[in-house]
Protein backbone atom coordinates (compact mmCIF):
# COMPACT_ATOMS: atom_id res chain seq x y z
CA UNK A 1 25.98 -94.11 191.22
CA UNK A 2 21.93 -93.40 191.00
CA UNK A 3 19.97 -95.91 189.29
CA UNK A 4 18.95 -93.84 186.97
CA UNK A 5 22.95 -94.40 185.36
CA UNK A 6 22.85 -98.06 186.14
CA UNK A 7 23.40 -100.51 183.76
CA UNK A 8 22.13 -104.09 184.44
CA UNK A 9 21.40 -107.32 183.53
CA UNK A 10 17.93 -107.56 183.06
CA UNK A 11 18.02 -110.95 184.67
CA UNK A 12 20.70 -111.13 187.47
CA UNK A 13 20.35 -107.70 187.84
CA UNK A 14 24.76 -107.30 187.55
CA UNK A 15 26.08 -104.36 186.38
CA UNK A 16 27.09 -104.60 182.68
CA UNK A 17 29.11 -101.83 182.87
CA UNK A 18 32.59 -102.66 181.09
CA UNK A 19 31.22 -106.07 180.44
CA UNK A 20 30.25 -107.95 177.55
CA UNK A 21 26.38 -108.31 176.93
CA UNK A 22 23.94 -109.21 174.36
CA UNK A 23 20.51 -106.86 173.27
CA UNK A 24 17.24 -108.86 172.78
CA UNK A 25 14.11 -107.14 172.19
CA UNK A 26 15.80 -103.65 173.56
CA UNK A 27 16.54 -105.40 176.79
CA UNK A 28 19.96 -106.19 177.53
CA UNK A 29 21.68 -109.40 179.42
CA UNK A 30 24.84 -110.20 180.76
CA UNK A 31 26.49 -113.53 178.57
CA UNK A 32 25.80 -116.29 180.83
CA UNK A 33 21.82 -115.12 181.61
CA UNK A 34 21.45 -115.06 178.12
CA UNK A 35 23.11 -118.59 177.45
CA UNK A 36 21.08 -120.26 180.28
CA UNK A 37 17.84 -118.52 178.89
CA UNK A 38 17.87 -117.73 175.25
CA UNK A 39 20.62 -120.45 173.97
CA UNK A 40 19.69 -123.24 171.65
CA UNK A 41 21.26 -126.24 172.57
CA UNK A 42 23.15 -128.51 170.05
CA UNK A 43 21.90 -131.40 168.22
CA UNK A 44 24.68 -133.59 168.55
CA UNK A 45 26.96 -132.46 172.37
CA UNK A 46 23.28 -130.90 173.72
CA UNK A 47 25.48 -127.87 175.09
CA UNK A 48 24.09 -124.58 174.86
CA UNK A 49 25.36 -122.69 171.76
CA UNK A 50 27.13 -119.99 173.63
CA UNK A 51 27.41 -116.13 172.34
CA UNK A 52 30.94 -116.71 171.30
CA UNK A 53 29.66 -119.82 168.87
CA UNK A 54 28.08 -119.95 165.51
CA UNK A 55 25.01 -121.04 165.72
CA UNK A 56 24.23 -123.37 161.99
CA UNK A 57 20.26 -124.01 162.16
CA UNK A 58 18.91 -126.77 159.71
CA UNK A 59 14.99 -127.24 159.66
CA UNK A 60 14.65 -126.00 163.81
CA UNK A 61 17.61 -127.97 164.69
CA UNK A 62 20.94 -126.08 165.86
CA UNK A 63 24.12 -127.22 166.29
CA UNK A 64 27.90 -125.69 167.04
CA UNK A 65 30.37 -125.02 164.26
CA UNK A 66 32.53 -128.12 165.43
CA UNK A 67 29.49 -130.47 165.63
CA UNK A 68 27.87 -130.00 162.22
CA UNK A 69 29.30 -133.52 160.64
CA UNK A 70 28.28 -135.94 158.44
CA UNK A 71 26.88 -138.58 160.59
CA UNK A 72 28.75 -141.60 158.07
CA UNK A 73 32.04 -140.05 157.55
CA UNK A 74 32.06 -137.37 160.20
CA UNK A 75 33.28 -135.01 158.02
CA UNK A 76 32.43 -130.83 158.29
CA UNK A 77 29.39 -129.91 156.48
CA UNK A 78 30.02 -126.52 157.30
CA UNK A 79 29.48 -124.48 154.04
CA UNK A 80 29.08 -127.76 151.96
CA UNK A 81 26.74 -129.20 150.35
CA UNK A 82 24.34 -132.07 152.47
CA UNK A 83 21.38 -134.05 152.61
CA UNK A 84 18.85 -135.55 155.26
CA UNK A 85 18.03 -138.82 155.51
CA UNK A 86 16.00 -140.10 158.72
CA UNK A 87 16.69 -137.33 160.75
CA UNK A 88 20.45 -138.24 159.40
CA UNK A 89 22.49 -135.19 157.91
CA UNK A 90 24.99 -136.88 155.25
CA UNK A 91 27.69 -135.02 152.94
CA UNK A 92 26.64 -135.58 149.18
CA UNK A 93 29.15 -138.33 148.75
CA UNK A 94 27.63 -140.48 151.66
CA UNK A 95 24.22 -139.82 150.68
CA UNK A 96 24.94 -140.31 146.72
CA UNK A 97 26.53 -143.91 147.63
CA UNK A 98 24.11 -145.51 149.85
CA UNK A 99 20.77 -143.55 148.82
CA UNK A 100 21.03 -142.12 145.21
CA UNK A 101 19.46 -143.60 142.01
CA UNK A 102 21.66 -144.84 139.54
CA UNK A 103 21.81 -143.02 135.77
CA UNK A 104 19.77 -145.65 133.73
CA UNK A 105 22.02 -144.72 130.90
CA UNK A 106 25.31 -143.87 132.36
CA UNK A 107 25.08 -146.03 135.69
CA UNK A 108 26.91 -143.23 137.33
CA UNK A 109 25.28 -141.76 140.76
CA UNK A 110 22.79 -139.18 140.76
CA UNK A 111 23.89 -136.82 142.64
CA UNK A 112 21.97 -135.12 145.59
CA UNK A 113 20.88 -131.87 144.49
CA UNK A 114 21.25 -132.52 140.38
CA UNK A 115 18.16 -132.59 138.64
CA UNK A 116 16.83 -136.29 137.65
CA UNK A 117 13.93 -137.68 135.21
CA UNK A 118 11.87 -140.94 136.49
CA UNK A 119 9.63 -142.96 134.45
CA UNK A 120 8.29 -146.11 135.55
CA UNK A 121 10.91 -147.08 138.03
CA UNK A 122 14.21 -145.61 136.06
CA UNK A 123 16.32 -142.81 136.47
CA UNK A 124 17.62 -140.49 134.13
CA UNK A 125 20.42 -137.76 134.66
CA UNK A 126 18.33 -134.99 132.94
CA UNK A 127 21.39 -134.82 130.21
CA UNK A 128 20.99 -138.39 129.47
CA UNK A 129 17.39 -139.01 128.99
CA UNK A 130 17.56 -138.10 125.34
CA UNK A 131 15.08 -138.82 122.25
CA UNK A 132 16.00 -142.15 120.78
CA UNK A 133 16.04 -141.11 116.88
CA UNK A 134 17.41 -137.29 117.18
CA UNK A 135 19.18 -137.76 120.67
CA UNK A 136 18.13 -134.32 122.15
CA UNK A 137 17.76 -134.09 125.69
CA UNK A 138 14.17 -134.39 126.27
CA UNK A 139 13.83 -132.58 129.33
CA UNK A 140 10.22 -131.44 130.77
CA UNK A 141 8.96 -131.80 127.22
CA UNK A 142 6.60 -134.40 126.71
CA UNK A 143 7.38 -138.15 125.01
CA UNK A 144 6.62 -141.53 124.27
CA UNK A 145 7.67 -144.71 124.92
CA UNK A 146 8.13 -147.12 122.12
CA UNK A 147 9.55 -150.67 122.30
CA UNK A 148 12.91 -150.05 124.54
CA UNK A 149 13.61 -146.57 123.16
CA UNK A 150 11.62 -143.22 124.51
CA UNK A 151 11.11 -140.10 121.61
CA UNK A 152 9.83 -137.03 121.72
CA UNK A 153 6.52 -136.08 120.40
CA UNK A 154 7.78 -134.82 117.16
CA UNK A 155 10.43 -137.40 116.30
CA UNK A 156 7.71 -140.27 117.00
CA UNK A 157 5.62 -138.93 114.60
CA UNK A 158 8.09 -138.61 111.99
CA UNK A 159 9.18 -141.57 112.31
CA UNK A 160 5.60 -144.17 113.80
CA UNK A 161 2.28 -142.40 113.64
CA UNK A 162 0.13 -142.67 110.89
CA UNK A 163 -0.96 -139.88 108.67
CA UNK A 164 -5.10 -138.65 109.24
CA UNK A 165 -5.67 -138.94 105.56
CA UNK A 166 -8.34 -136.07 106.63
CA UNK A 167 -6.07 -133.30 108.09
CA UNK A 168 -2.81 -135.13 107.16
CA UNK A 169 -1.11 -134.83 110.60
CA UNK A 170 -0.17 -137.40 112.96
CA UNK A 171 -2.65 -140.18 114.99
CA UNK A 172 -0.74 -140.05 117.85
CA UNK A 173 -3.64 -141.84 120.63
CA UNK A 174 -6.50 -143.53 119.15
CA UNK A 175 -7.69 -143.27 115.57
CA UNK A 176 -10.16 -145.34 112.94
CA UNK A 177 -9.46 -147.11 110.30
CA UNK A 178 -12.13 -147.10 107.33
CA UNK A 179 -11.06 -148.71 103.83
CA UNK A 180 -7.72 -149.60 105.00
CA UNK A 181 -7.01 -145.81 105.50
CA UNK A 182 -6.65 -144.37 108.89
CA UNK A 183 -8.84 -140.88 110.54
CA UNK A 184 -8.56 -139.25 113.69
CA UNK A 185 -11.96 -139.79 115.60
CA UNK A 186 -12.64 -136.40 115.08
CA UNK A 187 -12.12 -136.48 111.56
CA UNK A 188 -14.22 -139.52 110.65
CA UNK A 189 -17.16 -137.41 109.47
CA UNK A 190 -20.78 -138.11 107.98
CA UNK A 191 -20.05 -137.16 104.58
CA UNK A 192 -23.65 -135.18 104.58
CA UNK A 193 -24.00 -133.47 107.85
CA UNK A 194 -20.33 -133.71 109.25
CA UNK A 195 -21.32 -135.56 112.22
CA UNK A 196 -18.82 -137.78 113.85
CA UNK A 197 -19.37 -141.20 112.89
CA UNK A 198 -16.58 -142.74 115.35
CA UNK A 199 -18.80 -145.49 117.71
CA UNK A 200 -21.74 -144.92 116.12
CA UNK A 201 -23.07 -147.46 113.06
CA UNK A 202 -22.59 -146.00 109.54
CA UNK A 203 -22.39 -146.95 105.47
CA UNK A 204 -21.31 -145.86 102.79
CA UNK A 205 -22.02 -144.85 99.41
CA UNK A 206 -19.51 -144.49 96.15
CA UNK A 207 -16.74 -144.96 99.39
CA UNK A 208 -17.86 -142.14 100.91
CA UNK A 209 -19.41 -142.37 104.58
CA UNK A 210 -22.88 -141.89 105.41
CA UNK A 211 -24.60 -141.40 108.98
CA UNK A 212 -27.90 -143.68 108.35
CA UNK A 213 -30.01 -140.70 108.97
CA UNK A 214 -28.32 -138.86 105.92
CA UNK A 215 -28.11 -141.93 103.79
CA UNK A 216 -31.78 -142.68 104.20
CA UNK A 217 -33.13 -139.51 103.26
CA UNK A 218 -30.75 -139.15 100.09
CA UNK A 219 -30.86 -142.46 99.04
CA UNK A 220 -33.58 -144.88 100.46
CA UNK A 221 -36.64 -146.05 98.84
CA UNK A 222 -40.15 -143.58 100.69
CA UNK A 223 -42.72 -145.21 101.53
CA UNK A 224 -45.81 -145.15 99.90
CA UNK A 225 -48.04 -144.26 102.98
CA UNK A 226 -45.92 -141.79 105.31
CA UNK A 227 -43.68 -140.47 102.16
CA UNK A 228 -40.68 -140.99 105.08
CA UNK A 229 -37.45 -143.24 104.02
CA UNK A 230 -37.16 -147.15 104.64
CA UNK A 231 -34.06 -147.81 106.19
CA UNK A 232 -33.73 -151.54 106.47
CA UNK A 233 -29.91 -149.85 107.64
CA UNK A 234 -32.01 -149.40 110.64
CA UNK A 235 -33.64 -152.66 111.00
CA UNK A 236 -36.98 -151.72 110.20
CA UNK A 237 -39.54 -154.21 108.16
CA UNK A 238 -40.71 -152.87 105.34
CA UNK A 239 -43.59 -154.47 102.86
CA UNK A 240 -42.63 -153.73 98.74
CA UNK A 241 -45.17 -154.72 96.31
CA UNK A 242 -45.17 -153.68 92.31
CA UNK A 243 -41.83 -151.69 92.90
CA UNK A 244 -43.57 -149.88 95.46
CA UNK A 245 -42.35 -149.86 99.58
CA UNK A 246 -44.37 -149.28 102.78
CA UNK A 247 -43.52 -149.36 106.21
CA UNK A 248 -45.04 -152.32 108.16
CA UNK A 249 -46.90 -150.28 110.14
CA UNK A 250 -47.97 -148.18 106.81
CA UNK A 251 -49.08 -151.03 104.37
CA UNK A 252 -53.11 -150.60 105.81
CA UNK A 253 -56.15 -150.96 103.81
CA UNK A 254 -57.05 -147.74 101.88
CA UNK A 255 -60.46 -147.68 102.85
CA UNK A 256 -60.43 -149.01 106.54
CA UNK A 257 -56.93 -148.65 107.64
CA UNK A 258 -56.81 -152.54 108.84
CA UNK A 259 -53.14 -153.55 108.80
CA UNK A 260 -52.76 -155.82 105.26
CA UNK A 261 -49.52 -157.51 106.92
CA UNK A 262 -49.25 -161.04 106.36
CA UNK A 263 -52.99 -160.82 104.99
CA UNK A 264 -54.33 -160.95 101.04
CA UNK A 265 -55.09 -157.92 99.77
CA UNK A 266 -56.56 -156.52 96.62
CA UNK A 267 -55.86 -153.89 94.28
CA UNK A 268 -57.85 -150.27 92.71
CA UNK A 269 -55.79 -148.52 90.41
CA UNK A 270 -53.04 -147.37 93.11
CA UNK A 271 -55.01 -148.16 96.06
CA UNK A 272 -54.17 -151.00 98.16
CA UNK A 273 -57.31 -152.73 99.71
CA UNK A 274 -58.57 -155.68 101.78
CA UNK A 275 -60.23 -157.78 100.47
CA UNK A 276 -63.31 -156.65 102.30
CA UNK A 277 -63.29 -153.59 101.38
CA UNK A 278 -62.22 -154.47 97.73
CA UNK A 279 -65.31 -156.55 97.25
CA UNK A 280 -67.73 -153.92 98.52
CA UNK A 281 -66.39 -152.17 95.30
């Protein structure tokens, strides 16, 4: 036979012909080169998987058919259901008993594999975390906790949150209350200019509320010298005199603009003077 019609191992260099042999990449090997160089070797016996074994793989581990076992109960996984624990595979059953959370409702196992809710500690099968008032399942959807029960958004309302008497829905975080009535933050507005007045000081006139800018330019006294409002809202000090206001810093003398604070003072018509000035007149 030329070599030209030979058919070898690539590796021994045997002839294949009416033998069994195995392609990789387009190169072809007799059984046992291919074992002793391409074979993964089992987790469990550390044989080589052989050509005329299944091969299961879990995660870049391999192991034979035979050897694929829960390592509690020693049971097949093969075609089941498992779970890995330390480097541990375990049937569901093993796993569920010494690993699983317990059903904070139920107290049944959570199975391996089931879907689960967790708040703060507890478990939920996903069918048994349900709204306390309508008992819905409340799945991925978003709740709250109150006192030992947990509701979701819309039952809560219903049933806790105050009314904005602004917009008239639910304060569910947060909220003011002004006159015994509650507001969202957002909703607490400066009667006037519809600023928000939540954290910042505020009055009120005829019960409605008043930034102090807007109150003191609709209803405080001006002052005589600037024409500006006195806020004493504010803090500031303000001089009044014959029904008439100043600022401190406007109550000066007429004539020499000398501040009249905590000083006599004399008088020309509307004119406020001191009394230097007011006896040169």
């Amino acid at each position: 036979m030329s070599s030209s019609e030979r058919f070898d191992c690539h590796y021994c260099k045997d002839s294949l012909l009416g033998k069994k042999y195995i392609m990789k990449e387009d190169t072809q090997y007799c059984t046992k080169c291919y074992e002793n160089l391409f074979a993964n070797c089992c987790e469990v016996c550390s044989s080589p998987i052989g050509c005329n074994f299944r091969d299961l793989s879990y995660k870049d581990h391999h192991w034979h058919e035979q050897c694929f076992k829960c390592a509690k109960c020693s049971r097949s996984l093969v075609e089941k259901a498992f779970a890995a624990k330390e480097d541990l595979l375990l049937c569901t059953e093993c796993y569920a008993h010494d690993y699983s959370s317990k059903c904070s409702t139920c107290k049944k196992t959570i199975m391996p594999g089931s879907r689960k809710m967790e708040y703060k500690g507890n478990s939920w099968h996903e069918t048994c975390f349900l709204c306390h008032r309508c008992q819905q399942p409340i799945g991925t959807k978003s709740f709250i906790p109150k006192d030992s029960g947990y509701f979701c958004v819309p039952c809560f309302e219903k049933q806790f949150a105050y009314q904005c008497c602004a917009c008239k829905k639910a304060i569910t975080t947060g909220g003011v209350t002004y006159q015994d009535k509650p507001w969202h933050r957002e909703c607490f507005l400066c009667i006037g200019c519809r600023k928000q007045l939540s954290g910042y000081r505020f009055t009120s006139r005829e019960n409605y509320p008043y930034c102090l800018e807007c109150f003191s330019n609709l209803y405080a006294k001006k002052c005589v010298g600037c024409t500006k409002p006195i806020s004493s809202l504010a803090g500031a000090k303000y001089i009044s005199f014959e029904e008439r206001q100043w600022h401190s810093e406007c109550f000066t003398c007429m004539q020499c603009s000398v501040s009249l604070v905590g000083r006599g003072f004399l008088t020309q018509r509307d004119d406020i003077l001191c009394t230097d000035c007011g006896r040169e007149k």
